[in-house]
Protein backbone atom coordinates (compact mmCIF):
# COMPACT_ATOMS: atom_id res chain seq x y z
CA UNK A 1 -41.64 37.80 -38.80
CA UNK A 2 -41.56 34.10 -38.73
CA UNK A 3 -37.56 33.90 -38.87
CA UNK A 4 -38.22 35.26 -34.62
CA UNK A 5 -39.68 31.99 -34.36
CA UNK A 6 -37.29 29.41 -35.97
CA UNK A 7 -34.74 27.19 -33.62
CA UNK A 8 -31.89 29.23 -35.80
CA UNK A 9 -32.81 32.23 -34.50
CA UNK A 10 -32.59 31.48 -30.96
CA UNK A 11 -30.33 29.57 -31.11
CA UNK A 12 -28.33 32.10 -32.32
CA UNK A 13 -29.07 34.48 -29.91
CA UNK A 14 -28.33 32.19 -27.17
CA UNK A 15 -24.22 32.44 -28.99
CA UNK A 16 -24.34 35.72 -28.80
CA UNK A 17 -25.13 35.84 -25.49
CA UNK A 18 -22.96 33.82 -23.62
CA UNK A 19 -19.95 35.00 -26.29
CA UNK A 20 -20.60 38.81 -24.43
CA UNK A 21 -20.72 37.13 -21.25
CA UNK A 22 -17.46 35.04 -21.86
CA UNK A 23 -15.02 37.92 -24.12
CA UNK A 24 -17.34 41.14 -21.96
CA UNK A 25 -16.17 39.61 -18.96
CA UNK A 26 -13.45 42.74 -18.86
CA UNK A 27 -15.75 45.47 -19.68
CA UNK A 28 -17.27 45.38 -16.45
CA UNK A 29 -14.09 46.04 -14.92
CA UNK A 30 -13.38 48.51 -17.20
CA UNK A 31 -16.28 50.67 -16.35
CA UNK A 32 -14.69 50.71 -12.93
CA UNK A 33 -11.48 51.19 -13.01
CA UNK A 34 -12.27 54.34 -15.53
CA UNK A 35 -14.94 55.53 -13.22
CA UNK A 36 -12.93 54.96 -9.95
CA UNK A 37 -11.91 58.31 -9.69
CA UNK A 38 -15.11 60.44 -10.48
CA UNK A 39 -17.22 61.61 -7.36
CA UNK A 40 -20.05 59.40 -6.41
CA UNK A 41 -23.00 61.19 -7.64
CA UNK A 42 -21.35 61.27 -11.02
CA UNK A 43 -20.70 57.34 -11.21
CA UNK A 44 -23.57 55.74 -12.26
CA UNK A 45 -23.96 58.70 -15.22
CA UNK A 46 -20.58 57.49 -16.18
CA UNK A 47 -21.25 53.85 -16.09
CA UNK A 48 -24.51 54.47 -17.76
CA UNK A 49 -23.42 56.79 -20.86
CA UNK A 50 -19.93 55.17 -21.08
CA UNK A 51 -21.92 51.47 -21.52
CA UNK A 52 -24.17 53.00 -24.37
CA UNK A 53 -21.68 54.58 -26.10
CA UNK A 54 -19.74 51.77 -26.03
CA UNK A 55 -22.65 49.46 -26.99
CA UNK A 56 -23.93 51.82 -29.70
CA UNK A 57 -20.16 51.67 -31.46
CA UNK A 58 -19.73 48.10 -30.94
CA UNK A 59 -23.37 47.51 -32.88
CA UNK A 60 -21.91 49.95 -35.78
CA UNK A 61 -18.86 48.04 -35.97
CA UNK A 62 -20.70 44.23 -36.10
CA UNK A 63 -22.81 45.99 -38.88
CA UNK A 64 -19.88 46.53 -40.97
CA UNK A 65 -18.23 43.43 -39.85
CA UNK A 66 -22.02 41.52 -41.38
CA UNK A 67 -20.42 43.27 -44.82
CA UNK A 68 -17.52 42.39 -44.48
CA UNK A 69 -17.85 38.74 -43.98
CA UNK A 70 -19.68 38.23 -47.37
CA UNK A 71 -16.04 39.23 -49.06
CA UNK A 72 -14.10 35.86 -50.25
CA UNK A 73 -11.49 34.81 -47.64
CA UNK A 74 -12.76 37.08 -44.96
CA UNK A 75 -14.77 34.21 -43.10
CA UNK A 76 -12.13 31.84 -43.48
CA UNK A 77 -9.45 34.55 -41.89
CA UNK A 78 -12.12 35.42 -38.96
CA UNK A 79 -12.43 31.94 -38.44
CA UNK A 80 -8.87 31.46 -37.62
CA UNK A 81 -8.85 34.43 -35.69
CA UNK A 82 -12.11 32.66 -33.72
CA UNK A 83 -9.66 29.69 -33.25
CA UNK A 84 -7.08 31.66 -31.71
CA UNK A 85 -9.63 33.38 -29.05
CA UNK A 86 -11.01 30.03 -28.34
CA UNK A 87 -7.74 28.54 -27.57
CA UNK A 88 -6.62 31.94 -25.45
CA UNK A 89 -9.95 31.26 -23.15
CA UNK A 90 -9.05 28.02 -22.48
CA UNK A 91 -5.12 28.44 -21.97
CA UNK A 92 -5.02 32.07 -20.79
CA UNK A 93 -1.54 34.21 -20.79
CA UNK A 94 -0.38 35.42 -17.26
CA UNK A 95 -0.88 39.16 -17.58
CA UNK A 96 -2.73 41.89 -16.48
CA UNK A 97 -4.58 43.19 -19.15
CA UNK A 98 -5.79 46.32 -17.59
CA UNK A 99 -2.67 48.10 -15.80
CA UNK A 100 -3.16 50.68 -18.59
CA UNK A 101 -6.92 52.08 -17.52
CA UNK A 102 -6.68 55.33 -16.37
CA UNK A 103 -9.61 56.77 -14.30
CA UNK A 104 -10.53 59.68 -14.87
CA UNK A 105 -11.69 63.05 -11.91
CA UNK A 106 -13.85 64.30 -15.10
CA UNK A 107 -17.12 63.05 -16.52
CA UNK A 108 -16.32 62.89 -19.72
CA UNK A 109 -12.97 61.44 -19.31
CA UNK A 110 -13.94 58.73 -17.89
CA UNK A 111 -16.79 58.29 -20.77
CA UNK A 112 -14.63 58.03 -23.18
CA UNK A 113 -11.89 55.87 -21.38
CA UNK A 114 -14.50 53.60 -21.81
CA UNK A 115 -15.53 53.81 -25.15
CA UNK A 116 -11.76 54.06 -25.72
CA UNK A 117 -10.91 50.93 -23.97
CA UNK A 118 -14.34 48.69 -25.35
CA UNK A 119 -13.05 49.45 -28.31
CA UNK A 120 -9.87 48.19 -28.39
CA UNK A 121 -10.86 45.28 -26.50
CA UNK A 122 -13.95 44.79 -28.88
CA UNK A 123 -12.13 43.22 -31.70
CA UNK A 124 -12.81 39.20 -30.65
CA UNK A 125 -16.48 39.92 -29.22
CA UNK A 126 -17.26 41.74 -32.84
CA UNK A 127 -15.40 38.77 -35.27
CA UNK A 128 -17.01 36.22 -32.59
CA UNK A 129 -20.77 38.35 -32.71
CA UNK A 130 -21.07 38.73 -36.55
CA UNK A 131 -19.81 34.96 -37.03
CA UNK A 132 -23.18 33.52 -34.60
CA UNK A 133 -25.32 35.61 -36.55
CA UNK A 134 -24.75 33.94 -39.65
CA UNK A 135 -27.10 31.28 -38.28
CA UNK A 136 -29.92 33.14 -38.56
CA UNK A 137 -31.72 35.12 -41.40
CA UNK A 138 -29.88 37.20 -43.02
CA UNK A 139 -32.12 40.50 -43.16
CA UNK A 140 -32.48 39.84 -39.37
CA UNK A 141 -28.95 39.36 -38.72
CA UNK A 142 -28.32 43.08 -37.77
CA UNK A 143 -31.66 43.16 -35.42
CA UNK A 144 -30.33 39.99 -33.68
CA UNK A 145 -27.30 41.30 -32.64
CA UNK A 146 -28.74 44.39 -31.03
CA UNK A 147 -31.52 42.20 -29.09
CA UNK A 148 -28.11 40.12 -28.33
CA UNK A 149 -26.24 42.74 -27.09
CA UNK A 150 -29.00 44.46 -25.21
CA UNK A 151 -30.02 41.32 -23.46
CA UNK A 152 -26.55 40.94 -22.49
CA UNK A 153 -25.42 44.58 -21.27
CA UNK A 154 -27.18 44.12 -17.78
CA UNK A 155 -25.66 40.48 -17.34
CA UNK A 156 -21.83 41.81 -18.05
CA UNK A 157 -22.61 45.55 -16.22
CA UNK A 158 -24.59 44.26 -13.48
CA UNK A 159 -24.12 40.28 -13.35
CA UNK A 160 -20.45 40.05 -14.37
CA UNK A 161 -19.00 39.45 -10.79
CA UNK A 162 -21.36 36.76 -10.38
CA UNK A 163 -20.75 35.24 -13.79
CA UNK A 164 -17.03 35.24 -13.02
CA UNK A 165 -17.78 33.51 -9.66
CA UNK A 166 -19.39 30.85 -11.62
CA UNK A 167 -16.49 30.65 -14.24
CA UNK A 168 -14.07 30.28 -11.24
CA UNK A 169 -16.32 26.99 -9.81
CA UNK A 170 -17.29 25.74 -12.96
CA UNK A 171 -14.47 26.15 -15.21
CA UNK A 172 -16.07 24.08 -17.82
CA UNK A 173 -18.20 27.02 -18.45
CA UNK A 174 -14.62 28.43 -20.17
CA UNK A 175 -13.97 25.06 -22.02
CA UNK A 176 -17.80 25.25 -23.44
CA UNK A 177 -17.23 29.01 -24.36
CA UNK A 178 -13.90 27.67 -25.85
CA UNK A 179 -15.49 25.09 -28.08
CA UNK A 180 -18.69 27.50 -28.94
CA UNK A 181 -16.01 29.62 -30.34
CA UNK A 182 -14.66 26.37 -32.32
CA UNK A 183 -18.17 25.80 -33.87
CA UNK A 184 -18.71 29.28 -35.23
CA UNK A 185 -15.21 29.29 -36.78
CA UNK A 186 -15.93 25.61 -38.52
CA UNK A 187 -19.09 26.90 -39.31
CA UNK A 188 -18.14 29.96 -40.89
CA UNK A 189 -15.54 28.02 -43.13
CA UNK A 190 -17.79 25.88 -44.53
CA UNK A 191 -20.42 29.68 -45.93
CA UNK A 192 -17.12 30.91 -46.93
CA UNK A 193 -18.24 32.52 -50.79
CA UNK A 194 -14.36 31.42 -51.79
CA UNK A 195 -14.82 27.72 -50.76
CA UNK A 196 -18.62 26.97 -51.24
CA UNK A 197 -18.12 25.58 -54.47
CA UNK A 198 -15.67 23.33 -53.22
CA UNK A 199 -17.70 22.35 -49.93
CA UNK A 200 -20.90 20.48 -50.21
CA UNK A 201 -23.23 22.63 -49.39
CA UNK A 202 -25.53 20.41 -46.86
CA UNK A 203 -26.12 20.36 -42.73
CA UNK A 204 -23.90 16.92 -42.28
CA UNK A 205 -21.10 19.28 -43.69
CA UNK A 206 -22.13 22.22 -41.80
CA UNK A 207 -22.67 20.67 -38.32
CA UNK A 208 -19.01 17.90 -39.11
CA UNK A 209 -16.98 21.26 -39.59
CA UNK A 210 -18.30 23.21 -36.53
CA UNK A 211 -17.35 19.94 -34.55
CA UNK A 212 -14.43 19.66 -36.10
CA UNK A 213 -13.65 23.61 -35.06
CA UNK A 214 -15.00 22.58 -31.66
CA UNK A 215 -12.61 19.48 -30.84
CA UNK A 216 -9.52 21.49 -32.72
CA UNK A 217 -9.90 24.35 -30.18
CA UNK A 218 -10.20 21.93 -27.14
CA UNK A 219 -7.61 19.87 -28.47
CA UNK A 220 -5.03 22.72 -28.96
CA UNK A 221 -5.92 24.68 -25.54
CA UNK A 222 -5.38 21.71 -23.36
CA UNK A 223 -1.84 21.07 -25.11
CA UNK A 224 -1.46 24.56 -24.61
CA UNK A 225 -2.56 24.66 -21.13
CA UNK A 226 -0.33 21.33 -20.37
CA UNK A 227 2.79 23.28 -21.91
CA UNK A 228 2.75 25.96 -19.56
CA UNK A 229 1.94 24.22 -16.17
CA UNK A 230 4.75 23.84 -13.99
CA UNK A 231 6.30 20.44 -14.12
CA UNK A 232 5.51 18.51 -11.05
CA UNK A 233 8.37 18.57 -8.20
CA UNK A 234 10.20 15.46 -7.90
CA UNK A 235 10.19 13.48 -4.18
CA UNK A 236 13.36 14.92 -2.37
């Protein structure tokens, strides 16, 4: 009972917070476009049971993802992938990821075109998820993801216009979620069970590699982001 207390804990729930509010950004929209076609009474049912299902999946999949990450290698691979998600929220691709929601005229449908969808979209908020609860302990790491994700479900269903208004004026909030990314990626290198007996096994290590993770992911979005802004026009 007294891990709910440590600075780890929270900590960690804090990550897991603002990583559903940064990569759940989309599942808000989503819920509407596969609910756009029901009638209105029927709406909010399909908001409500297609955002549990959704959530109650996702928690099953972060569970096995927990396993998972205790197999040599598997941290180190997630980690990259962390990189790469990092570096895609700071240096987004032009495209519009959602052309292919369809809403649905039936309950159901549009039920599991969400579950459907949250799924498939689920893969960098799960890797992302199980990585920040590493940081705490570990028979508490499955109960601090589902207070994570609960906290967060009315801040992406209900809150996520307002978040993205924020994102828009503040776009450092994207560069932080960028780097946060970086940190759990160094972070999970360095617990790795295939390179802890070549790491030292201390917190100068452990805090020097999620830094390093941090300024790697800033370092490659802005080159990113520099490579694909239009050159500036020259005088006439």
């Amino acid at each position: 009972m007294e891990e709910f207390f440590t600075a780890h804990f929270w900590v960690a729930v804090g990550q897991i917070i603002m990583i559903d509010i940064l990569l759940g950004g989309d599942n808000a929209v989503v819920i509407a476009l596969a609910c756009r076609g029901l009638p209105a009474h029927q709406r909010t049912k399909g908001i409500i049971w297609g955002t549990a299902g959704a959530i109650v999946l996702r928690v099953i999949l972060i569970a096995f993802a927990l396993a998972l990450l205790q197999v040599p290698f598997l941290k180190f691979v997630g980690a990259l992938l962390l990189i790469w998600i990092g570096i895609k929220l700071i240096a987004p691709e032009e495209e519009d990821a959602h052309g292919s929601i369809q809403g649905s005229d039936k309950l159901w449908g549009a039920i599991k075109t969400i579950i459907v969808a949250d799924l498939v979209m689920s893969v960098d908020n799960v890797i992302a998820v199980a990585g920040a609860a590493q940081g705490a302990g570990e028979q508490h790491q499955l109960p601090l993801v589902i207070f994570g994700l609960l906290v967060s479900i009315p801040i992406i269903v209900w809150g996520s216009q307002l978040v993205l208004k924020l994102m828009d004026r503040f776009p450092i909030i994207i560069l932080l979620g960028g780097m946060l990314l970086g940190w759990i990626a160094g972070t999970m290198m360095h617990s790795d069970p295939a390179l802890v007996p070549y790491i030292p096994q201390d917190k100068t290590v452990h805090y020097a590699m999620g830094v390093a993770g941090a300024l790697l992911v800033l370092a490659i979005g802005k080159w990113v982001q520099s490579r694909r802004s239009p050159p500036p026009a020259s005088a006439a």
